[in-house]
PDB file of N, CA and C in Angstrom:
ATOM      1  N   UNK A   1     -18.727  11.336   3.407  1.00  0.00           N
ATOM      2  CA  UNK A   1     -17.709  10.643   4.185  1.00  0.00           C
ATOM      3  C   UNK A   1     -16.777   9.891   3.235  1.00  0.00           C
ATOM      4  N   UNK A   2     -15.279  10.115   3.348  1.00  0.00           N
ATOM      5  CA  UNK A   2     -14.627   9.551   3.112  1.00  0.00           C
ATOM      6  C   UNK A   2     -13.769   8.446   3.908  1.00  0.00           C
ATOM      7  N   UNK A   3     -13.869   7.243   3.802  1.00  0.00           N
ATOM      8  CA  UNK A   3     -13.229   6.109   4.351  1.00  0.00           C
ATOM      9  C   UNK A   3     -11.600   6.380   4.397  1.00  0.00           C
ATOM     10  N   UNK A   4     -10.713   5.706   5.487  1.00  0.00           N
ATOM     11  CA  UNK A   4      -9.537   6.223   5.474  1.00  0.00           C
ATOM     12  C   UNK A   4      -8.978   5.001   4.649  1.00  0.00           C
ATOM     13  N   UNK A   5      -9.510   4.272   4.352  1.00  0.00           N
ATOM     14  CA  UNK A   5      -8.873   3.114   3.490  1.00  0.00           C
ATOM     15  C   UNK A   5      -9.069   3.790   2.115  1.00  0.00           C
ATOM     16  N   UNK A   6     -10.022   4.595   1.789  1.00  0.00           N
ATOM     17  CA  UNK A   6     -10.188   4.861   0.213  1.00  0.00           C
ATOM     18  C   UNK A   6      -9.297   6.029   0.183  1.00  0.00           C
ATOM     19  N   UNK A   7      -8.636   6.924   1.035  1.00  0.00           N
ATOM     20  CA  UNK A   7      -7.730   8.022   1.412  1.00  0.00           C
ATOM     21  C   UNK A   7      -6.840   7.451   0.855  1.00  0.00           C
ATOM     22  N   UNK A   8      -6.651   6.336   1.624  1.00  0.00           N
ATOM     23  CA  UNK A   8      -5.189   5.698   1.507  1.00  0.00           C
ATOM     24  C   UNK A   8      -4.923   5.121  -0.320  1.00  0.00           C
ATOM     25  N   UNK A   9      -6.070   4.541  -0.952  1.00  0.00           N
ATOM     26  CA  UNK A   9      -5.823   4.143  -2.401  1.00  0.00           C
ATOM     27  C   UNK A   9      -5.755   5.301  -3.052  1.00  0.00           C
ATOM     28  N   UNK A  10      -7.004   6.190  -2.818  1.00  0.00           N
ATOM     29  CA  UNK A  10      -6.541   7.354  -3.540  1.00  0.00           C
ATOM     30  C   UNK A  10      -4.500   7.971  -3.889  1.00  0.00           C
ATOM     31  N   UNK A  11      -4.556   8.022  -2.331  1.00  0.00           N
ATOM     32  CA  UNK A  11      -3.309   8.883  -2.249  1.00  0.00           C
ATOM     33  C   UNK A  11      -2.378   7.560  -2.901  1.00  0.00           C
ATOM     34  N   UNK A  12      -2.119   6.085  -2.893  1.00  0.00           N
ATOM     35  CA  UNK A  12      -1.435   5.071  -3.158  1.00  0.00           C
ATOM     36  C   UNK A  12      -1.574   5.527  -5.072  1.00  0.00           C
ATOM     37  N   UNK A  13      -2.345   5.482  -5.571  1.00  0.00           N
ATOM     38  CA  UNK A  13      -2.631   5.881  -6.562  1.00  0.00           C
ATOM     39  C   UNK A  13      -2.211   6.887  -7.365  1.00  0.00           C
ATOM     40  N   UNK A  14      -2.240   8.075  -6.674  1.00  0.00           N
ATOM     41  CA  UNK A  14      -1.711   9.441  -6.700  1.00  0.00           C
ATOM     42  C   UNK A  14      -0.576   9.562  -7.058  1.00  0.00           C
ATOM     43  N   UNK A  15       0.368   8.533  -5.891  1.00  0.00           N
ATOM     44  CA  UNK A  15       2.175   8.771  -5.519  1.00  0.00           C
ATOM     45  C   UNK A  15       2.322   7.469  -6.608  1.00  0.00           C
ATOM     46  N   UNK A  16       1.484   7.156  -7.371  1.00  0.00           N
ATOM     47  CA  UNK A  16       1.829   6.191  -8.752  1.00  0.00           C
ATOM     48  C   UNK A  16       2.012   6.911 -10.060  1.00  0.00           C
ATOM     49  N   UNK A  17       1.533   8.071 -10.067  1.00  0.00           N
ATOM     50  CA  UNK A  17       0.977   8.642 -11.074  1.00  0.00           C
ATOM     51  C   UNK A  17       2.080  10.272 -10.953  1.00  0.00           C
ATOM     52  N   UNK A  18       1.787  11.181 -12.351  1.00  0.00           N
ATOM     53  CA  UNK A  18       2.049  12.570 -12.714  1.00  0.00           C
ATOM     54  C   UNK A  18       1.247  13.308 -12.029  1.00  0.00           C
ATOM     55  N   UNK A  19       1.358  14.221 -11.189  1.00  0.00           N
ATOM     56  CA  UNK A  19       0.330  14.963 -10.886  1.00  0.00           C
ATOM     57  C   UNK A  19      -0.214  15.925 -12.308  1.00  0.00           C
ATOM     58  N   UNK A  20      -1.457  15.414 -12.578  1.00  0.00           N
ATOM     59  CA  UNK A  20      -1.806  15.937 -14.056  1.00  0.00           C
ATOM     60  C   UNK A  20      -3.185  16.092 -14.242  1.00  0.00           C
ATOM     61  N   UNK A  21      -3.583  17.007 -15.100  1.00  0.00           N
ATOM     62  CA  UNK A  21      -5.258  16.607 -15.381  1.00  0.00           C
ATOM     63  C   UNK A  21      -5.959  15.446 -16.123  1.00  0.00           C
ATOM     64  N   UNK A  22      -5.032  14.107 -16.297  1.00  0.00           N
ATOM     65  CA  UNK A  22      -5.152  13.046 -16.377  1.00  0.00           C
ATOM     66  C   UNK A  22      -5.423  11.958 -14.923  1.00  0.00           C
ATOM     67  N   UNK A  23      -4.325  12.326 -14.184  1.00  0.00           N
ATOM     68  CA  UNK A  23      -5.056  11.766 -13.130  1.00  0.00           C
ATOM     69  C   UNK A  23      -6.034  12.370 -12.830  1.00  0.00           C
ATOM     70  N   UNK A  24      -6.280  13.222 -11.971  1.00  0.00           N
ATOM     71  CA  UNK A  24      -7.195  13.356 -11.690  1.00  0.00           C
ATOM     72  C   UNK A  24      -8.687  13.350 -12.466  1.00  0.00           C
ATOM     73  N   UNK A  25      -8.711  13.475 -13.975  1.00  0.00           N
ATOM     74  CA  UNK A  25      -9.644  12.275 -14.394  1.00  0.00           C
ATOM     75  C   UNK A  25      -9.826  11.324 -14.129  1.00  0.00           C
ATOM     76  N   UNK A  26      -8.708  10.327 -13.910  1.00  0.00           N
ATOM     77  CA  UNK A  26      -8.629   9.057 -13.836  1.00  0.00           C
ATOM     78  C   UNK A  26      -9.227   8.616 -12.254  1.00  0.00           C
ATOM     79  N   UNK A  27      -9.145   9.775 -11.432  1.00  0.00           N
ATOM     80  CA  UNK A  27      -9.893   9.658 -10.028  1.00  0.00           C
ATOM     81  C   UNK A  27     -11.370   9.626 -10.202  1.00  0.00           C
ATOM     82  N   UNK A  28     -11.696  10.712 -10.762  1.00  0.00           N
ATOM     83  CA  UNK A  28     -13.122  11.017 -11.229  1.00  0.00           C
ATOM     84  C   UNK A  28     -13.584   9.961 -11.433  1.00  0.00           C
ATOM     85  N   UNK A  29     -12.828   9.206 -12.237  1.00  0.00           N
ATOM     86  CA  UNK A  29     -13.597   8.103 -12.897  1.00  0.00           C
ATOM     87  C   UNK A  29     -13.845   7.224 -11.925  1.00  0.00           C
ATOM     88  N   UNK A  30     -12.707   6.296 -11.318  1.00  0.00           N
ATOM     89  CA  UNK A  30     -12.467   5.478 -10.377  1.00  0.00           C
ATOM     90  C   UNK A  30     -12.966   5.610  -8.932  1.00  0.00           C
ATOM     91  N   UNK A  31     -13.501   7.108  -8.381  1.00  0.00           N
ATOM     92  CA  UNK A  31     -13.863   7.613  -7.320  1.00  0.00           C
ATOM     93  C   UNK A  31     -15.271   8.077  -7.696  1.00  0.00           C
ATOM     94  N   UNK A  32     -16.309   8.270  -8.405  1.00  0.00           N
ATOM     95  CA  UNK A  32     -17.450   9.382  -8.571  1.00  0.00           C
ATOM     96  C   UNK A  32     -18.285  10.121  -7.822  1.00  0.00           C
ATOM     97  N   UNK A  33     -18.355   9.693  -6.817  1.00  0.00           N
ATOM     98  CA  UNK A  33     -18.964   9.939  -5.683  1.00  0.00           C
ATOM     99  C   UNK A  33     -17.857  11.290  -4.980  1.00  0.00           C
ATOM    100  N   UNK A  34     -16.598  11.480  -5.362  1.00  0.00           N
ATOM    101  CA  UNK A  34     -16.125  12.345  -4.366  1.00  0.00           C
ATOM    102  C   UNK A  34     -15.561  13.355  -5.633  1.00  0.00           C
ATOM    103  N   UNK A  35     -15.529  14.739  -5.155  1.00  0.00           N
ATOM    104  CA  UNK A  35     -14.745  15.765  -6.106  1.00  0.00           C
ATOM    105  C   UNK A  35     -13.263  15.815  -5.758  1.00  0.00           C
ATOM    106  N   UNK A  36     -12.439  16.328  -6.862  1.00  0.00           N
ATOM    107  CA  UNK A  36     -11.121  16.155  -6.631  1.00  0.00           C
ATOM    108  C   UNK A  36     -10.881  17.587  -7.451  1.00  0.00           C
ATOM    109  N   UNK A  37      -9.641  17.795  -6.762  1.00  0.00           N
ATOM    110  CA  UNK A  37      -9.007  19.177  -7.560  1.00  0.00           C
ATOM    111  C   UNK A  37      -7.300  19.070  -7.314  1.00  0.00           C
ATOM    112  N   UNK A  38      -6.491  19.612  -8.343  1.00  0.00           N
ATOM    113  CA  UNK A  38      -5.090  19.610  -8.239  1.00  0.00           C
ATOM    114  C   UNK A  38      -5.028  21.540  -8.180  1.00  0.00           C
ATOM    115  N   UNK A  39      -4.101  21.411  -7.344  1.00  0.00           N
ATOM    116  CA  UNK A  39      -3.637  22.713  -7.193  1.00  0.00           C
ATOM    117  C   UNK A  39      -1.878  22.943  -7.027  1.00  0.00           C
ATOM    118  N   UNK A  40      -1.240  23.691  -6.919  1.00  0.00           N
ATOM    119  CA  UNK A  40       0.040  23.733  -5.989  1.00  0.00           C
ATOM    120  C   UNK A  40       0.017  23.994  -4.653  1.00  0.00           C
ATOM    121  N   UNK A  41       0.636  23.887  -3.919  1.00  0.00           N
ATOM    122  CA  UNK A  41       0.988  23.875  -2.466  1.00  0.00           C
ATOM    123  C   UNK A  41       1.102  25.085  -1.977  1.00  0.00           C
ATOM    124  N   UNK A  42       1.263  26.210  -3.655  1.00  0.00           N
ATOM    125  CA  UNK A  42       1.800  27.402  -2.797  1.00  0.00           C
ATOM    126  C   UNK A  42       0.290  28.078  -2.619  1.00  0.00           C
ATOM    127  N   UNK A  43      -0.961  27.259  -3.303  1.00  0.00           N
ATOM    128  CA  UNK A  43      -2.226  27.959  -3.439  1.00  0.00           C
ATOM    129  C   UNK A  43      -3.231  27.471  -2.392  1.00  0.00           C
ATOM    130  N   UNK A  44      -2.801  26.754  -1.446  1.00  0.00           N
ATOM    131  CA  UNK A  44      -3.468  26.366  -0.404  1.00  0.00           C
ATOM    132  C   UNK A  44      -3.144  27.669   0.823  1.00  0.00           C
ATOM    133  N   UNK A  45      -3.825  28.190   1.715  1.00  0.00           N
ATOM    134  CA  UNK A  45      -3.690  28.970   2.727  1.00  0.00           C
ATOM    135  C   UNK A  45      -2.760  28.659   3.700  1.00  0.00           C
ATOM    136  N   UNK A  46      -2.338  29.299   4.714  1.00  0.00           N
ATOM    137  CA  UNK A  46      -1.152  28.841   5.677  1.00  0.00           C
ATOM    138  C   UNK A  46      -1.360  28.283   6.820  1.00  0.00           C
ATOM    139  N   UNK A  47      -2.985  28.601   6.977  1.00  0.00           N
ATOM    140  CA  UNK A  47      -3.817  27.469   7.910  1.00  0.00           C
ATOM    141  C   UNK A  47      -4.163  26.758   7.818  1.00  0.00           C
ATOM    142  N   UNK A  48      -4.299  26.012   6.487  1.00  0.00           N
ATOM    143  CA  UNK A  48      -5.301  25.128   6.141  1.00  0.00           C
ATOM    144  C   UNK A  48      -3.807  23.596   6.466  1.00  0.00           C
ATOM    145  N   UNK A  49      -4.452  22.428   7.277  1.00  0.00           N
ATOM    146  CA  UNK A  49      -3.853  21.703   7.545  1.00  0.00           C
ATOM    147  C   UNK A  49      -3.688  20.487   6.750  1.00  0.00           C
ATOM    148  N   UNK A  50      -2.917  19.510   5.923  1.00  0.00           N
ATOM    149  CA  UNK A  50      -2.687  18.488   4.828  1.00  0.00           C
ATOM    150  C   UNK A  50      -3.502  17.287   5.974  1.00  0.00           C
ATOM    151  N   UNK A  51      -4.339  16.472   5.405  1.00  0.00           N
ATOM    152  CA  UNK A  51      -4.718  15.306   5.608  1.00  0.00           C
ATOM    153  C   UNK A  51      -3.767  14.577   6.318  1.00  0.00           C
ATOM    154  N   UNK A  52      -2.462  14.199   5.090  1.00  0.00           N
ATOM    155  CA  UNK A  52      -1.378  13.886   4.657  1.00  0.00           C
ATOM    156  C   UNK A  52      -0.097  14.362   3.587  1.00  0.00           C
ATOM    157  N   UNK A  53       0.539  14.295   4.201  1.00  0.00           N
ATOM    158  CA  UNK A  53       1.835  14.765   3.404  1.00  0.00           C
ATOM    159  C   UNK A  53       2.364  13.904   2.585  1.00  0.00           C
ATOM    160  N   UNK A  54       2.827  14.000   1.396  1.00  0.00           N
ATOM    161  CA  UNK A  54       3.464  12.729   0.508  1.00  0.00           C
ATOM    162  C   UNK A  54       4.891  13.757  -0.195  1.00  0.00           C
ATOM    163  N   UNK A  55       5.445  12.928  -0.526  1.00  0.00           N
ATOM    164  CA  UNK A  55       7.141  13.689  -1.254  1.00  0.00           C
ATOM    165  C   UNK A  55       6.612  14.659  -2.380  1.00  0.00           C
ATOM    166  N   UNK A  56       5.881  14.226  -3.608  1.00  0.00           N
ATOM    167  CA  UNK A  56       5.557  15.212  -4.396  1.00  0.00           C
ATOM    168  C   UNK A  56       3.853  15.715  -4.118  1.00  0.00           C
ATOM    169  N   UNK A  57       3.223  15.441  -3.116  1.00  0.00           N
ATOM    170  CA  UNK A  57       1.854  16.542  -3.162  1.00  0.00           C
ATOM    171  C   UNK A  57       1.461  16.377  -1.741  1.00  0.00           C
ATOM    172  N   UNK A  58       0.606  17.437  -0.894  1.00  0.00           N
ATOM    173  CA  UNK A  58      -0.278  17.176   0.194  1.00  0.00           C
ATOM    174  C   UNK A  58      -1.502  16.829   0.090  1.00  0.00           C
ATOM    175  N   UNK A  59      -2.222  15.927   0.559  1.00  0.00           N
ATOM    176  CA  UNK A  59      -3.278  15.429   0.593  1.00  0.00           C
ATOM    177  C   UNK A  59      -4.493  16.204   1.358  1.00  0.00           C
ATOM    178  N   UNK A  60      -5.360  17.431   0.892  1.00  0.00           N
ATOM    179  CA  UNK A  60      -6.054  17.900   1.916  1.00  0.00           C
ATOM    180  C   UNK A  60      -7.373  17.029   1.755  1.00  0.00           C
ATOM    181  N   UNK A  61      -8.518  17.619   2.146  1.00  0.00           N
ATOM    182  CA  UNK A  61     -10.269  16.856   2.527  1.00  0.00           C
ATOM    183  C   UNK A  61     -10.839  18.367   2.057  1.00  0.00           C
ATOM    184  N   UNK A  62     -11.806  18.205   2.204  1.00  0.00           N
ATOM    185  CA  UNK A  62     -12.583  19.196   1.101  1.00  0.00           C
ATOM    186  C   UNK A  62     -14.159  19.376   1.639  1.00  0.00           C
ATOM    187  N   UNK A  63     -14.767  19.533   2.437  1.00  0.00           N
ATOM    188  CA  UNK A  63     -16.195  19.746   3.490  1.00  0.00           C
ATOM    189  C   UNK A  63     -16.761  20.632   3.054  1.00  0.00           C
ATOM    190  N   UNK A  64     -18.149  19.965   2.505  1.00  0.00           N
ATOM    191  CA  UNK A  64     -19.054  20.979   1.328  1.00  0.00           C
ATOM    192  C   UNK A  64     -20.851  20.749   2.378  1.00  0.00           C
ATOM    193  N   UNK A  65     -20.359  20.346   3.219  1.00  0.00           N
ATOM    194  CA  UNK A  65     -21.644  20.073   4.286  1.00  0.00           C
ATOM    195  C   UNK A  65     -22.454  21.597   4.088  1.00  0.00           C
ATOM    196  N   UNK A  66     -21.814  22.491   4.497  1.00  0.00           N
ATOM    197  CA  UNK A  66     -22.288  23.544   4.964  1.00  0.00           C
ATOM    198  C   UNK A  66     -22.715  24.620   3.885  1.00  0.00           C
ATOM    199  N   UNK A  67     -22.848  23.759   2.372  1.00  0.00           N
ATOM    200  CA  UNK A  67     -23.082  24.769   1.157  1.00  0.00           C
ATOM    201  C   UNK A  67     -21.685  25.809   0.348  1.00  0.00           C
ATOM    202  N   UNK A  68     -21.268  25.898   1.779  1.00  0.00           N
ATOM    203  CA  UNK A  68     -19.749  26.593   1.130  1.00  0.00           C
ATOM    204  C   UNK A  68     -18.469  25.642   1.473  1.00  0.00           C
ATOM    205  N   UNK A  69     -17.466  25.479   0.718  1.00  0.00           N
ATOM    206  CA  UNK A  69     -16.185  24.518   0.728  1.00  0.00           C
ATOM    207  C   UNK A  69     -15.191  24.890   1.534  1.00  0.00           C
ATOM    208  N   UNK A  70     -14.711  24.072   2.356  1.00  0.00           N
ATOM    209  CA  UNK A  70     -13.938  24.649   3.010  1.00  0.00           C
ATOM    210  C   UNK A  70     -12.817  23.382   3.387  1.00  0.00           C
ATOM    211  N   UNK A  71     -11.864  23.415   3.139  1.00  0.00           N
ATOM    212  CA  UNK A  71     -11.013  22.552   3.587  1.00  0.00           C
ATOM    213  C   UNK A  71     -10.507  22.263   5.142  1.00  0.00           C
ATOM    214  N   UNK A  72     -10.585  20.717   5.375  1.00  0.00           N
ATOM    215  CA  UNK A  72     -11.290  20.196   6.864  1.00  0.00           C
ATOM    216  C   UNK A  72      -9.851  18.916   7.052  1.00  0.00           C
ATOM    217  N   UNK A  73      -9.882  18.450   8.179  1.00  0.00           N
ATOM    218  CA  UNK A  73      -9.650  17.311   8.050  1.00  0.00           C
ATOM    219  C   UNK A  73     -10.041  16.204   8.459  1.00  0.00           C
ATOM    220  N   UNK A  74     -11.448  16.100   8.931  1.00  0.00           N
ATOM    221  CA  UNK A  74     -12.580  15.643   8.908  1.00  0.00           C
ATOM    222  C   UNK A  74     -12.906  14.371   7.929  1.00  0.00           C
ATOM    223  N   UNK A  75     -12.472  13.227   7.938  1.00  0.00           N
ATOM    224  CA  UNK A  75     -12.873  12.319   7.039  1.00  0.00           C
ATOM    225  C   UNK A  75     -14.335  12.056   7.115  1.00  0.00           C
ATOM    226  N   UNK A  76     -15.199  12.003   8.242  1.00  0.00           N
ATOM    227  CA  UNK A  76     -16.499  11.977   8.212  1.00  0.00           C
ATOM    228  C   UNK A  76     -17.052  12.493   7.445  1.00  0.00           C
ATOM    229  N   UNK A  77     -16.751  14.073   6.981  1.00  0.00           N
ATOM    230  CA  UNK A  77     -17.884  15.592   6.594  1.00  0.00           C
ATOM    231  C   UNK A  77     -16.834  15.263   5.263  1.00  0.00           C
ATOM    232  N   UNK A  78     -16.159  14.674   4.828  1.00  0.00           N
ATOM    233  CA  UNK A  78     -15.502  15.152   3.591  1.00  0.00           C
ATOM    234  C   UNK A  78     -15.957  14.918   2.425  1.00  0.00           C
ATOM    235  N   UNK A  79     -16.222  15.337   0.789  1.00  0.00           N
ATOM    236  CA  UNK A  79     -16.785  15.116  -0.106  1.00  0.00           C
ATOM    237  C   UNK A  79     -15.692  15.410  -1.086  1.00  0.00           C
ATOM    238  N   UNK A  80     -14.785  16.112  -0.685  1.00  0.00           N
ATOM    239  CA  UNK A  80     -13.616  15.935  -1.713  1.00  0.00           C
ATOM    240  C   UNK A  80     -12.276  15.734  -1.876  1.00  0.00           C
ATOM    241  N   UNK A  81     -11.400  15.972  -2.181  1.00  0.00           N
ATOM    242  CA  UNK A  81     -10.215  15.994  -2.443  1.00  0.00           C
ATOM    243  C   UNK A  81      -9.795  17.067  -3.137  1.00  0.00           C
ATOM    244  N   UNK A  82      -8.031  17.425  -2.033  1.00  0.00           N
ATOM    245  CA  UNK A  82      -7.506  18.142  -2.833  1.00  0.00           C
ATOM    246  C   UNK A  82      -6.181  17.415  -2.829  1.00  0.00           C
ATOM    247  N   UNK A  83      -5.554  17.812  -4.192  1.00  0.00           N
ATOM    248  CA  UNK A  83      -4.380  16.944  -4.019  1.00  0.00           C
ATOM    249  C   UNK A  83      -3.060  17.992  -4.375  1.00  0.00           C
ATOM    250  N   UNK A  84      -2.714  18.774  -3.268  1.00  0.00           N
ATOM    251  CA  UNK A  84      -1.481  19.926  -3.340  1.00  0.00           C
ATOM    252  C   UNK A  84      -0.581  19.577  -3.808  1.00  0.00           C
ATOM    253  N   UNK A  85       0.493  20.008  -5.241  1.00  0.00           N
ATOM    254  CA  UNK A  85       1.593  19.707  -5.974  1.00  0.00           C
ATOM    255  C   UNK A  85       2.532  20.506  -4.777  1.00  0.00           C
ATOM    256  N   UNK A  86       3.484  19.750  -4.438  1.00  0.00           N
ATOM    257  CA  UNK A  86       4.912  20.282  -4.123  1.00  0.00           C
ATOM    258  C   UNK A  86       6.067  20.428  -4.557  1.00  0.00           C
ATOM    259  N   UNK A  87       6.486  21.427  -4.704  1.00  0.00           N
ATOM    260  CA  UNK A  87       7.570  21.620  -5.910  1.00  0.00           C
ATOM    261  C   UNK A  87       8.912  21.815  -4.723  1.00  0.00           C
ATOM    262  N   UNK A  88       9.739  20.997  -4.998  1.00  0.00           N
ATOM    263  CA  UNK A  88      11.007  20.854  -3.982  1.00  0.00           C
ATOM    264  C   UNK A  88      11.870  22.134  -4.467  1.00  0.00           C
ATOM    265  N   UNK A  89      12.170  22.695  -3.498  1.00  0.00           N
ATOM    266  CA  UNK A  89      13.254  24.248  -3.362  1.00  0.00           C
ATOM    267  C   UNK A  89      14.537  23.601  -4.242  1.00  0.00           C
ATOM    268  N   UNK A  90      14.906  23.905  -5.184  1.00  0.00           N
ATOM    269  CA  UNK A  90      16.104  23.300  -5.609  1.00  0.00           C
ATOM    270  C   UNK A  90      17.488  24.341  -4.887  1.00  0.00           C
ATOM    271  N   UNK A  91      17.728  24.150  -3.221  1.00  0.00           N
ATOM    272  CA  UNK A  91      18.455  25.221  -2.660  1.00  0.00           C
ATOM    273  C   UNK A  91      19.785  24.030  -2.712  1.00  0.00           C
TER     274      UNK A  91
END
């Protein structure tokens, strides 16, 4: 279970930071208890629904209850984080 207050620092945290494999060390560290992964936005599925949306990344949940991972939005069942890079259309 993830708390929606620790959602909220996480992601406060996040929209402070580079989306980089520095932060998300820096989660690891500060979070241990929960897994985190950076991906792009375009590598998430077209069903899979954002937690939360932020200007540069989506915030998904990550539900490992069931042995296999599956992205939820379920703060109860959640054990991880994903944190989707969004890259703005320069149209």
């Amino acid at each position: 279970m993830i708390t929606e207050t620790t959602l909220n620092e996480i992601a406060e945290f996040a929209t402070s930071q580079v989306l980089c494999e520095t932060l998300i060390a820096d989660l690891r560290i500060k979070y241990p208890d929960y897994h985190f992964t950076w991906c792009f936005e375009d590598d998430i599925g077209a069903t899979a629904k954002p937690w939360k949306e932020y200007d540069s990344f989506n915030l998904y949940l990550v539900n490992s209850s069931d042995h296999c991972s599956k992205l939820s939005n379920d703060a109860e069942n959640a054990s991880g984080v994903v944190l989707a890079e969004v890259i703005a259309d320069d149209d």
